[in-house]
C-alpha atoms as a PDB file:
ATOM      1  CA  UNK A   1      92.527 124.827 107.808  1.00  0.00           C
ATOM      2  CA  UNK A   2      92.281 123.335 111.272  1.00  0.00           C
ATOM      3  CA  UNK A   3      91.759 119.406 111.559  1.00  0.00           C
ATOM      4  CA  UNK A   4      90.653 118.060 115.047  1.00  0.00           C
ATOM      5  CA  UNK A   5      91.924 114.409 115.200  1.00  0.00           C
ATOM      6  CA  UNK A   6      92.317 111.546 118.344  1.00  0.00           C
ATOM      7  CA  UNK A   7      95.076 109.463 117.931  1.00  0.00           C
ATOM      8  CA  UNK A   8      94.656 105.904 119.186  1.00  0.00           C
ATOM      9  CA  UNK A   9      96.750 102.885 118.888  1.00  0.00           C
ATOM     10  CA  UNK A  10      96.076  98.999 118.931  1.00  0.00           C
ATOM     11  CA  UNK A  11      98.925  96.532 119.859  1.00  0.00           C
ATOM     12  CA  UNK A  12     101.370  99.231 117.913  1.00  0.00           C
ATOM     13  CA  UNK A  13      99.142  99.922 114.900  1.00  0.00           C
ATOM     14  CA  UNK A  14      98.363 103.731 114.925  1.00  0.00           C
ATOM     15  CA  UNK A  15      95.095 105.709 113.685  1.00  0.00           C
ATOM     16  CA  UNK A  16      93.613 108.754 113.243  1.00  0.00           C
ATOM     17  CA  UNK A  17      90.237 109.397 114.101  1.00  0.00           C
ATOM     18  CA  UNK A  18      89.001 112.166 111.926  1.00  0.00           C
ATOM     19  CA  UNK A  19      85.530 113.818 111.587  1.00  0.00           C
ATOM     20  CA  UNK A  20      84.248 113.140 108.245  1.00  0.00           C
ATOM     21  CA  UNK A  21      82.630 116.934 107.805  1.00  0.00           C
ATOM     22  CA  UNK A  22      86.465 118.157 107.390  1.00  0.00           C
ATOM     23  CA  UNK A  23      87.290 116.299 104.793  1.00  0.00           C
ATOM     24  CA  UNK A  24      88.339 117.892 101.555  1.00  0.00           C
ATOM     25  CA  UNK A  25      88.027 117.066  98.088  1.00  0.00           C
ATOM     26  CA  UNK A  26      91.273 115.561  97.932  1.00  0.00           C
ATOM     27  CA  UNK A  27      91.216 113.489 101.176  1.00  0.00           C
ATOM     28  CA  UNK A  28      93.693 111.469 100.306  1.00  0.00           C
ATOM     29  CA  UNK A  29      96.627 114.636 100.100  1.00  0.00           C
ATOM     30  CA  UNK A  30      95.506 115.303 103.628  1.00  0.00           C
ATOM     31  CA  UNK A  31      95.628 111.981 104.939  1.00  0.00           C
ATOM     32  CA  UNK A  32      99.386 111.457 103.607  1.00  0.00           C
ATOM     33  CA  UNK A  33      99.747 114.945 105.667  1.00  0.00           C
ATOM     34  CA  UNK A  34      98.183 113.555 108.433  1.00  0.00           C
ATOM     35  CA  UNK A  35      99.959 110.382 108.710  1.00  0.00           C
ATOM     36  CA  UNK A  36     103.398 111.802 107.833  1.00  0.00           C
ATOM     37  CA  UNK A  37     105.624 110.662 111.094  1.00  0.00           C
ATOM     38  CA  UNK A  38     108.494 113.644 110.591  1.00  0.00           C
ATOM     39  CA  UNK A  39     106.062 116.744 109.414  1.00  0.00           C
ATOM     40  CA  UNK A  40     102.780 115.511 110.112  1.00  0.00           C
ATOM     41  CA  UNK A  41     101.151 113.456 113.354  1.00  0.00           C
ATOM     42  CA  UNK A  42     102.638 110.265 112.411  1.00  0.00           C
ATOM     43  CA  UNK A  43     100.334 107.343 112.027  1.00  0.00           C
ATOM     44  CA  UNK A  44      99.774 103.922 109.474  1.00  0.00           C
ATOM     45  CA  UNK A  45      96.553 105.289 108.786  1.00  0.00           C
ATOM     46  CA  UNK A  46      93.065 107.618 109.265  1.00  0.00           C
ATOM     47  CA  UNK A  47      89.561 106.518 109.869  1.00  0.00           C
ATOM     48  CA  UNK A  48      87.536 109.145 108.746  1.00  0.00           C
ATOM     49  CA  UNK A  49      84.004 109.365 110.318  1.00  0.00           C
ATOM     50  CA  UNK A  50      80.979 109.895 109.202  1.00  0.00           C
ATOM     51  CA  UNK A  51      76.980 109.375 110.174  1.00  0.00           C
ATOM     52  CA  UNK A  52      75.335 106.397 108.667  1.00  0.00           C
ATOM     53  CA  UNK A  53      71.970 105.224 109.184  1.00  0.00           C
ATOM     54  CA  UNK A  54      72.244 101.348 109.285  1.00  0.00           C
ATOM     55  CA  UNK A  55      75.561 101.465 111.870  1.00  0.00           C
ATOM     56  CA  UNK A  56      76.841 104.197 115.106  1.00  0.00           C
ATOM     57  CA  UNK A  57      79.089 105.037 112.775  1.00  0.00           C
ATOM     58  CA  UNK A  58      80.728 105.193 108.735  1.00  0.00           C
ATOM     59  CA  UNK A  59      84.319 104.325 109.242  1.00  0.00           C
ATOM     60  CA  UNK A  60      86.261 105.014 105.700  1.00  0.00           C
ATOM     61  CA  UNK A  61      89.764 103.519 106.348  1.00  0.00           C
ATOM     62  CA  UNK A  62      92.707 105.552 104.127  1.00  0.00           C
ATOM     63  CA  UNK A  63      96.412 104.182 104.690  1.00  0.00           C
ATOM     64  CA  UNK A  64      99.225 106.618 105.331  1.00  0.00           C
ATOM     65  CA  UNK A  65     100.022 106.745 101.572  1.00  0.00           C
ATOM     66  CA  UNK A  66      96.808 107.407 100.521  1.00  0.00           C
ATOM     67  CA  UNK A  67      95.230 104.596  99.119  1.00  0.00           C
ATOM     68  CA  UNK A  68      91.650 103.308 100.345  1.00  0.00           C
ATOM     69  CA  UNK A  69      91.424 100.176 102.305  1.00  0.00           C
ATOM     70  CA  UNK A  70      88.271  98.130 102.927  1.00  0.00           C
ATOM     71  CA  UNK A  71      89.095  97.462 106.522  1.00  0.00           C
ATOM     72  CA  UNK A  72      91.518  97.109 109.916  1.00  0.00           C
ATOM     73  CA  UNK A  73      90.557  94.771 112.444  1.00  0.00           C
ATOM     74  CA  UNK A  74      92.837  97.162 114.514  1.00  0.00           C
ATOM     75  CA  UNK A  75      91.725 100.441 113.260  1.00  0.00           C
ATOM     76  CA  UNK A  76      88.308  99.402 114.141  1.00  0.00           C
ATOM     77  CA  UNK A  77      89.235  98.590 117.782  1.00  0.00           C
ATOM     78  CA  UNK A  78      90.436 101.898 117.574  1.00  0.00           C
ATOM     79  CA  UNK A  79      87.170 103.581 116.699  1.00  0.00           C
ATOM     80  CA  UNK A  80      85.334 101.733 119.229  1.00  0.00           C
ATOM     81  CA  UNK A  81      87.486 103.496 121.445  1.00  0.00           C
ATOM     82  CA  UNK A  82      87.139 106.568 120.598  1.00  0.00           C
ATOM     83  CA  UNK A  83      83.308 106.080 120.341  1.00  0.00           C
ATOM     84  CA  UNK A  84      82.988 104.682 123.906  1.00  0.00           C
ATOM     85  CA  UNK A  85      84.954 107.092 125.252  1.00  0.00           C
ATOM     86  CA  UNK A  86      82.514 109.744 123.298  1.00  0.00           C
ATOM     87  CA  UNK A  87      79.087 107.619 124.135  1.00  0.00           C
ATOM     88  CA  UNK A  88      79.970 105.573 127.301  1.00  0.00           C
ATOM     89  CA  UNK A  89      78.645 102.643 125.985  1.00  0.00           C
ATOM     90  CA  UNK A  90      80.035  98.761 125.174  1.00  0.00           C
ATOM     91  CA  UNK A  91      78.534  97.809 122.118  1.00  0.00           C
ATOM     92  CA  UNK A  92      78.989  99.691 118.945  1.00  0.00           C
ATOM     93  CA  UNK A  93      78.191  98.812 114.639  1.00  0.00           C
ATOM     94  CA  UNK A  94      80.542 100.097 112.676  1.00  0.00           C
ATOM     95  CA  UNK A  95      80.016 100.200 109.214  1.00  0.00           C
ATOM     96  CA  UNK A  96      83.064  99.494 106.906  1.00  0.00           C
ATOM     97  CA  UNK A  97      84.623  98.810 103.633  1.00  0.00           C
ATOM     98  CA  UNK A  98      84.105  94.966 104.306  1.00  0.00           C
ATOM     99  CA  UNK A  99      80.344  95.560 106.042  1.00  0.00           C
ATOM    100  CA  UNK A 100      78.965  96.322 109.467  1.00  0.00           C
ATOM    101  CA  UNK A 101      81.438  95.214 112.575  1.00  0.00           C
ATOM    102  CA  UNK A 102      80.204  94.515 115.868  1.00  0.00           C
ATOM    103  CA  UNK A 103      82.442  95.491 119.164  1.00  0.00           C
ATOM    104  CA  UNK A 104      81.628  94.937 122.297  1.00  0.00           C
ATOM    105  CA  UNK A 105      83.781  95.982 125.071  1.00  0.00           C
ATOM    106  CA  UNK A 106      85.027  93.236 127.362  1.00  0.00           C
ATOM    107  CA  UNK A 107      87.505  95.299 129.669  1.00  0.00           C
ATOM    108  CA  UNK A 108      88.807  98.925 130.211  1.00  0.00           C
ATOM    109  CA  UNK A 109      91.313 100.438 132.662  1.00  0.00           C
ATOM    110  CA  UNK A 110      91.776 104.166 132.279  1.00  0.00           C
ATOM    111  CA  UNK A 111      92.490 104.827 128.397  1.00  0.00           C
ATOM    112  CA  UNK A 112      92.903 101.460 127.196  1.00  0.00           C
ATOM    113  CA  UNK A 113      89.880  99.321 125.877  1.00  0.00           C
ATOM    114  CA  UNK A 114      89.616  95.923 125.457  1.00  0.00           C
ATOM    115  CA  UNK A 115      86.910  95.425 122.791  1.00  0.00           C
ATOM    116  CA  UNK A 116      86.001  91.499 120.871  1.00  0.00           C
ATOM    117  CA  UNK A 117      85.167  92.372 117.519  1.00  0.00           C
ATOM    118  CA  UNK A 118      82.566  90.118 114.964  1.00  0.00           C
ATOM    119  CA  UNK A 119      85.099  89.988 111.710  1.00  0.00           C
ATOM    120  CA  UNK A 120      82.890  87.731 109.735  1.00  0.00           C
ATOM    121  CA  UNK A 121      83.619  84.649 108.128  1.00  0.00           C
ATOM    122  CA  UNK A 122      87.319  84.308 106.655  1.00  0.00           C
ATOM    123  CA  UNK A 123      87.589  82.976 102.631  1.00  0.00           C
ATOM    124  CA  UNK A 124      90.744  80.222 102.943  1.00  0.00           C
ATOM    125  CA  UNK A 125      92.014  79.380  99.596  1.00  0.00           C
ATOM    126  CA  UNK A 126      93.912  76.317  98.645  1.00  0.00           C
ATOM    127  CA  UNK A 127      97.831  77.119  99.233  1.00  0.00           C
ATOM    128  CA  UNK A 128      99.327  78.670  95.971  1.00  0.00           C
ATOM    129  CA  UNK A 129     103.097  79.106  94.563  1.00  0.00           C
ATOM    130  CA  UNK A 130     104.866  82.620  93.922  1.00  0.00           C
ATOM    131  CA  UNK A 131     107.468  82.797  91.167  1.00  0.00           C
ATOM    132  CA  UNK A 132     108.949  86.234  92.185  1.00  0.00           C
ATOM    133  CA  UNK A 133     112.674  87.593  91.951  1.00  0.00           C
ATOM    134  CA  UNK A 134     113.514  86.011  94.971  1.00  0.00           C
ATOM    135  CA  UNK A 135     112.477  82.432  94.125  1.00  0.00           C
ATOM    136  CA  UNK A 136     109.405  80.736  94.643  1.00  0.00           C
ATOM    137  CA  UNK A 137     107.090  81.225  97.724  1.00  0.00           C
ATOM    138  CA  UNK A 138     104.136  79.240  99.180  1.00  0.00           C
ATOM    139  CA  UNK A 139     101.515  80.953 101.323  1.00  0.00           C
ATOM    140  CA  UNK A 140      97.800  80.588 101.800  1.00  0.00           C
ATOM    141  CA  UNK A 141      95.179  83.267 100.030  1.00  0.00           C
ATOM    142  CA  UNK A 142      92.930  84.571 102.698  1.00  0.00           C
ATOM    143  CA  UNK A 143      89.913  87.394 102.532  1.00  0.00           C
ATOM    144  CA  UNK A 144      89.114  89.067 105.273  1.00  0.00           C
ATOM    145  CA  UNK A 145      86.982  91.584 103.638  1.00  0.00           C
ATOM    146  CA  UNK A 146      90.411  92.744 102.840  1.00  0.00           C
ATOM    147  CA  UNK A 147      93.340  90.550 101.074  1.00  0.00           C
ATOM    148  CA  UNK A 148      96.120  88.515 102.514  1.00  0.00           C
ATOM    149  CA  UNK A 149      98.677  86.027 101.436  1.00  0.00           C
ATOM    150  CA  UNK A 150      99.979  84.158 104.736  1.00  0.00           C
ATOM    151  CA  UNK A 151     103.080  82.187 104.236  1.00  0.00           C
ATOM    152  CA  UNK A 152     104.415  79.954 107.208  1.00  0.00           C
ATOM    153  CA  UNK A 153     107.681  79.630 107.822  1.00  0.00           C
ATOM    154  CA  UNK A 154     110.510  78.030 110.738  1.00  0.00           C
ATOM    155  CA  UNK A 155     112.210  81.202 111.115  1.00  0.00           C
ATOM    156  CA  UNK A 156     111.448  85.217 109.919  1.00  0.00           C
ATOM    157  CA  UNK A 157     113.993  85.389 107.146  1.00  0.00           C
ATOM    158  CA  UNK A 158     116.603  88.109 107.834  1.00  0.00           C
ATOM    159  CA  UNK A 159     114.704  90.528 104.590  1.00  0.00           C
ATOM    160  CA  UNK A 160     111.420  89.330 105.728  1.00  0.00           C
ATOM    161  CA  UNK A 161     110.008  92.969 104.209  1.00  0.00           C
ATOM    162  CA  UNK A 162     112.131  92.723 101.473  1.00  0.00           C
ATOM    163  CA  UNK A 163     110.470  89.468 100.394  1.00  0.00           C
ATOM    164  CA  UNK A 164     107.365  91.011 101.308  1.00  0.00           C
ATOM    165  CA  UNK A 165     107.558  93.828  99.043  1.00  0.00           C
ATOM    166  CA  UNK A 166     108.465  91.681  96.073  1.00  0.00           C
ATOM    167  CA  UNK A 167     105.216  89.664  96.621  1.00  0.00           C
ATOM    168  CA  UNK A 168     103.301  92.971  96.490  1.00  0.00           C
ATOM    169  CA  UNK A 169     105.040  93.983  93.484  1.00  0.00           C
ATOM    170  CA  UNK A 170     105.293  90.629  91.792  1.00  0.00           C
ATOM    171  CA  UNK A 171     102.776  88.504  93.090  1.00  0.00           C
ATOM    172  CA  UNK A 172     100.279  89.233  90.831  1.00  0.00           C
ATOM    173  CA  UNK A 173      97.512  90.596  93.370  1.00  0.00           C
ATOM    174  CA  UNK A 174      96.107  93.578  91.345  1.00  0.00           C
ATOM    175  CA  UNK A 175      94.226  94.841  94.440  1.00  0.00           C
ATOM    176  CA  UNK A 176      97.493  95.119  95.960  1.00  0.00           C
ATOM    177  CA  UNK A 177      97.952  91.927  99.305  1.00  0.00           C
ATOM    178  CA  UNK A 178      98.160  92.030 103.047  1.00  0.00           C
ATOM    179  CA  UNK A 179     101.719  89.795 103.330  1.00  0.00           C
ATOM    180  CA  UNK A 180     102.126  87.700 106.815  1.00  0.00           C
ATOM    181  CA  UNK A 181     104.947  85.503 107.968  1.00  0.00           C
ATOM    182  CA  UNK A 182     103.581  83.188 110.652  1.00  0.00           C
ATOM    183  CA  UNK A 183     105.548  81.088 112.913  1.00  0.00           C
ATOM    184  CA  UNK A 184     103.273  78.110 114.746  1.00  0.00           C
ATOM    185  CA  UNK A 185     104.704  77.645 118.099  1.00  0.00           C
ATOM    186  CA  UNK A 186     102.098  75.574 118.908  1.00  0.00           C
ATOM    187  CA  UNK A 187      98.516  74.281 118.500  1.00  0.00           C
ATOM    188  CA  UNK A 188      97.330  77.648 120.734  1.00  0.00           C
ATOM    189  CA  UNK A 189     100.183  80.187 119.877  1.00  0.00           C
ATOM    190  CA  UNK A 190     101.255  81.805 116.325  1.00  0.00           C
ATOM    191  CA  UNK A 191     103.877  84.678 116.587  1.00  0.00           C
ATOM    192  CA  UNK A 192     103.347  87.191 113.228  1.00  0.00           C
ATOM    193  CA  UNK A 193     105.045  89.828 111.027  1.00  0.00           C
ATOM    194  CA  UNK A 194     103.172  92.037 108.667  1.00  0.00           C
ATOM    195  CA  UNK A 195     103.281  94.329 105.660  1.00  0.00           C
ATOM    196  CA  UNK A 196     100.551  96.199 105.021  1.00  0.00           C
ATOM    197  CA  UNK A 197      99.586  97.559 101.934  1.00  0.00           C
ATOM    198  CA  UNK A 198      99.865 101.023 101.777  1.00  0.00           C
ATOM    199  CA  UNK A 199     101.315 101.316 104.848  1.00  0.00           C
ATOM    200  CA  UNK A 200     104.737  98.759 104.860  1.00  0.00           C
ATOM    201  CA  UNK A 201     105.771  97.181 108.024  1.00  0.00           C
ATOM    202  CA  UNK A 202     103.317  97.132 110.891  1.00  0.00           C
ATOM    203  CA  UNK A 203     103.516  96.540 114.545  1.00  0.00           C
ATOM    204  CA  UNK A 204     100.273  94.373 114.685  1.00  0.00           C
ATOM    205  CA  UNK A 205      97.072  94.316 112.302  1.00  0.00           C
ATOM    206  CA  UNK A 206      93.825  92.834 113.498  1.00  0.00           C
ATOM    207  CA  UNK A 207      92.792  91.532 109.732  1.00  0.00           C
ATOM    208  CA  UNK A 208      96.233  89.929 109.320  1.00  0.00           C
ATOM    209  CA  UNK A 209      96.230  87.866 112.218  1.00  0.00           C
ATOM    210  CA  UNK A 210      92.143  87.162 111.994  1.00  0.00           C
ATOM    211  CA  UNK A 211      93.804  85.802 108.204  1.00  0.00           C
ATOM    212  CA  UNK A 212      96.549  84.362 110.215  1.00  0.00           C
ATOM    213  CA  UNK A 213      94.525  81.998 112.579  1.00  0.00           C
ATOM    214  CA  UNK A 214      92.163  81.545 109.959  1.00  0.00           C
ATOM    215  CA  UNK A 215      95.083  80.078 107.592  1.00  0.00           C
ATOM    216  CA  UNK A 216      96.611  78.028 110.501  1.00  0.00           C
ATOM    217  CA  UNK A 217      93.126  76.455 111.668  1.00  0.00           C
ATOM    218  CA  UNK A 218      92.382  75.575 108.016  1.00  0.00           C
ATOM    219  CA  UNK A 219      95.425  73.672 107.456  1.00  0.00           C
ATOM    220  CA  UNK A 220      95.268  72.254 110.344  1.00  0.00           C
ATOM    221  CA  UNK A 221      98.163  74.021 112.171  1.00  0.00           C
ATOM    222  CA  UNK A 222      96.144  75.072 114.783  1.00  0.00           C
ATOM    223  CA  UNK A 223      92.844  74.971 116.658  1.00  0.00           C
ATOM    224  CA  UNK A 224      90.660  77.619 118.084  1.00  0.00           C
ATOM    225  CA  UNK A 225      91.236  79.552 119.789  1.00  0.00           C
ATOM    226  CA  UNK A 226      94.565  80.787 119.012  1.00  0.00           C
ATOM    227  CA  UNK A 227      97.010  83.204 120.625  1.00  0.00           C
ATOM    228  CA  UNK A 228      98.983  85.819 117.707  1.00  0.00           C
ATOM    229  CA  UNK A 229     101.912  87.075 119.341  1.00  0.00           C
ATOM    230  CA  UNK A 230     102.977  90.088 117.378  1.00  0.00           C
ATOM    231  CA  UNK A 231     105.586  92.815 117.492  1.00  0.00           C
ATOM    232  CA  UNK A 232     103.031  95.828 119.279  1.00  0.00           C
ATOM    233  CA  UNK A 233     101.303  92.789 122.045  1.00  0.00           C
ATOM    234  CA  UNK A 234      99.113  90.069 122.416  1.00  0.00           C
ATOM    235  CA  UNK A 235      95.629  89.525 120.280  1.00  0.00           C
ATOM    236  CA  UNK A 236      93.545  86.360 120.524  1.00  0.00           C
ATOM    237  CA  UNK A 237      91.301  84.690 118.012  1.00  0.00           C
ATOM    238  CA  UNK A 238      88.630  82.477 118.307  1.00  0.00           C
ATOM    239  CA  UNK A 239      86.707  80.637 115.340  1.00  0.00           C
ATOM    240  CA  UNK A 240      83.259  79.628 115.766  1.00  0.00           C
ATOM    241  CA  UNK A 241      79.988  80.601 113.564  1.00  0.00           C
ATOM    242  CA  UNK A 242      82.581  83.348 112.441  1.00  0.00           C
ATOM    243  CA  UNK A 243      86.009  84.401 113.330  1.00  0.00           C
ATOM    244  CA  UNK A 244      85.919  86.629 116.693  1.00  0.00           C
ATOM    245  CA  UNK A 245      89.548  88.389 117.112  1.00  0.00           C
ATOM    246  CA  UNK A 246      90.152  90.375 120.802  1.00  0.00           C
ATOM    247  CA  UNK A 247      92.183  92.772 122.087  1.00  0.00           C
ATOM    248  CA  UNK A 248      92.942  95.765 123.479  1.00  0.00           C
ATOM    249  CA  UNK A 249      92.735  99.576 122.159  1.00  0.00           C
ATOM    250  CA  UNK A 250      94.491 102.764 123.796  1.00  0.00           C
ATOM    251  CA  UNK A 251      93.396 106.311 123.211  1.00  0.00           C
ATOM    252  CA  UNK A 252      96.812 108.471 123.400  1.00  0.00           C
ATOM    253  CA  UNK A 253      95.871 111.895 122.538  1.00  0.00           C
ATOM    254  CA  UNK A 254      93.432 114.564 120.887  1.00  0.00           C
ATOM    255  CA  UNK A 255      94.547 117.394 119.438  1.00  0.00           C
ATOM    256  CA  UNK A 256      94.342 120.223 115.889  1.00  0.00           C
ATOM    257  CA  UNK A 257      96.431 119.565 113.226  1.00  0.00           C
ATOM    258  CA  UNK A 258      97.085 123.128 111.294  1.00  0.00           C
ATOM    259  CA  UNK A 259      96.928 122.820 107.336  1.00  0.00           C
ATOM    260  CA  UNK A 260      97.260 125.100 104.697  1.00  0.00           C
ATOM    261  CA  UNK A 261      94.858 126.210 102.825  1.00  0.00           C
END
């Protein structure tokens, strides 16, 4: 068994781009295979592709522990990629767990592609207390097609995961929660940490600050359009008729990844 793949990375957040016509029946064995960073490719997740007829492209999002997710605001960036690289065009639909996504390219230099993606329009929920092991928490509920609980805070605490973890074990999301801790440095300029379900600690994710800004704007924080300083770069988000998040996309390699039958 013989699996073509591009690897491709946003601001530190890793994907697979995978064919869709290779899957097997259990896709979500292979993708844990695929994603495994000591005996596999390494990567926080694959976006298996397939042909759709209301979008360029199908773009089925499993995390590197094999669980389904309905969408990365990265991962997509990273498909875009791949397609204009493929198509050598700027403006691609891609259809995904949370709907259709539109992303048009605004910049490219060699490998890396800048692309400003249509997320939609962000749910904000009023601000909500955690009871958990490690006392009580207050974040903000956002959707971004996808779940997140973003909690604002002075400082990253030292067990930032940690505490992250417990929220996704304790919390009482049963679709499982995107956790970010967002420091407000200004009106223009959040910095952010994530963990990611299925996944754990991330460099950047393109939902999670989308929910970030989103949360900050809302509670008045912040005001479009806002800056999110993460660990893997620089992302920007603007909030108009709908949230629009940018940033940049690199394709690093192509390659076969041998399975077993």
């Amino acid at each position: 068994m013989i699996v073509p793949f591009t690897k491709a990375a946003a601001c530190g957040n890793d994907f697979l781009m995978v064919d869709g016509t290779v899957a097997p029946a259990d896709i979500a064995e292979l993708t844990r295979r695929l994603c495994d960073r000591h005996n596999g490719i390494g990567a926080d997740g694959v976006e298996w592709l397939f042909a759709t007829d209301d979008a360029d492209v199908y773009a089925r999002l499993i995390n590197a522990d094999g669980s389904d997710a309905e969408i990365s605001g990265n991962g997509t960036r990273c498909v875009a990629a791949y397609l204009c690289a493929e198509r050598g065009r700027e403006t691609f639909r891609i259809r995904t767990g949370a709907g259709i996504k539109t992303c048009t390219l605004t910049a490219r230099a060699g490998s890396r592609y800048d692309f400003e993606v249509a997320m939609g329009k962000p749910e904000v929920g009023d601000e909500k207390m955690l009871r958990i092991s490690s006392g009580e928490t207050r974040g903000t509920p956002v959707s971004m097609g996808n779940p997140h609980f973003v909690i604002f805070v002075d400082a990253f605490p030292a067990r930032w995961q940690q505490h992250a973890a417990e929220i996704q074990r304790e919390g009482g999301f049963p679709g499982g929660v995107n956790v970010e801790f967002v420091r407000v440095h200004d009106s223009h300029h959040l910095e952010v940490r994530f963990f990611e379900r299925g996944v754990g600690e991330t460099q950047s994710s393109g939902t999670g600050s989308s929910a970030s800004a989103a949360a900050a704007i809302a509670n008045g924080r912040a005001q479009s359009p806002v800056r999110i300083e993460t660990a893997g770069g620089l992302q920007v988000v603007r909030w108009e008729d709908e949230l629009y998040l940018r940033g940049s996309a690199e394709l690093i390699c192509r390659g076969e990844f041998f399975g077993q039958d």
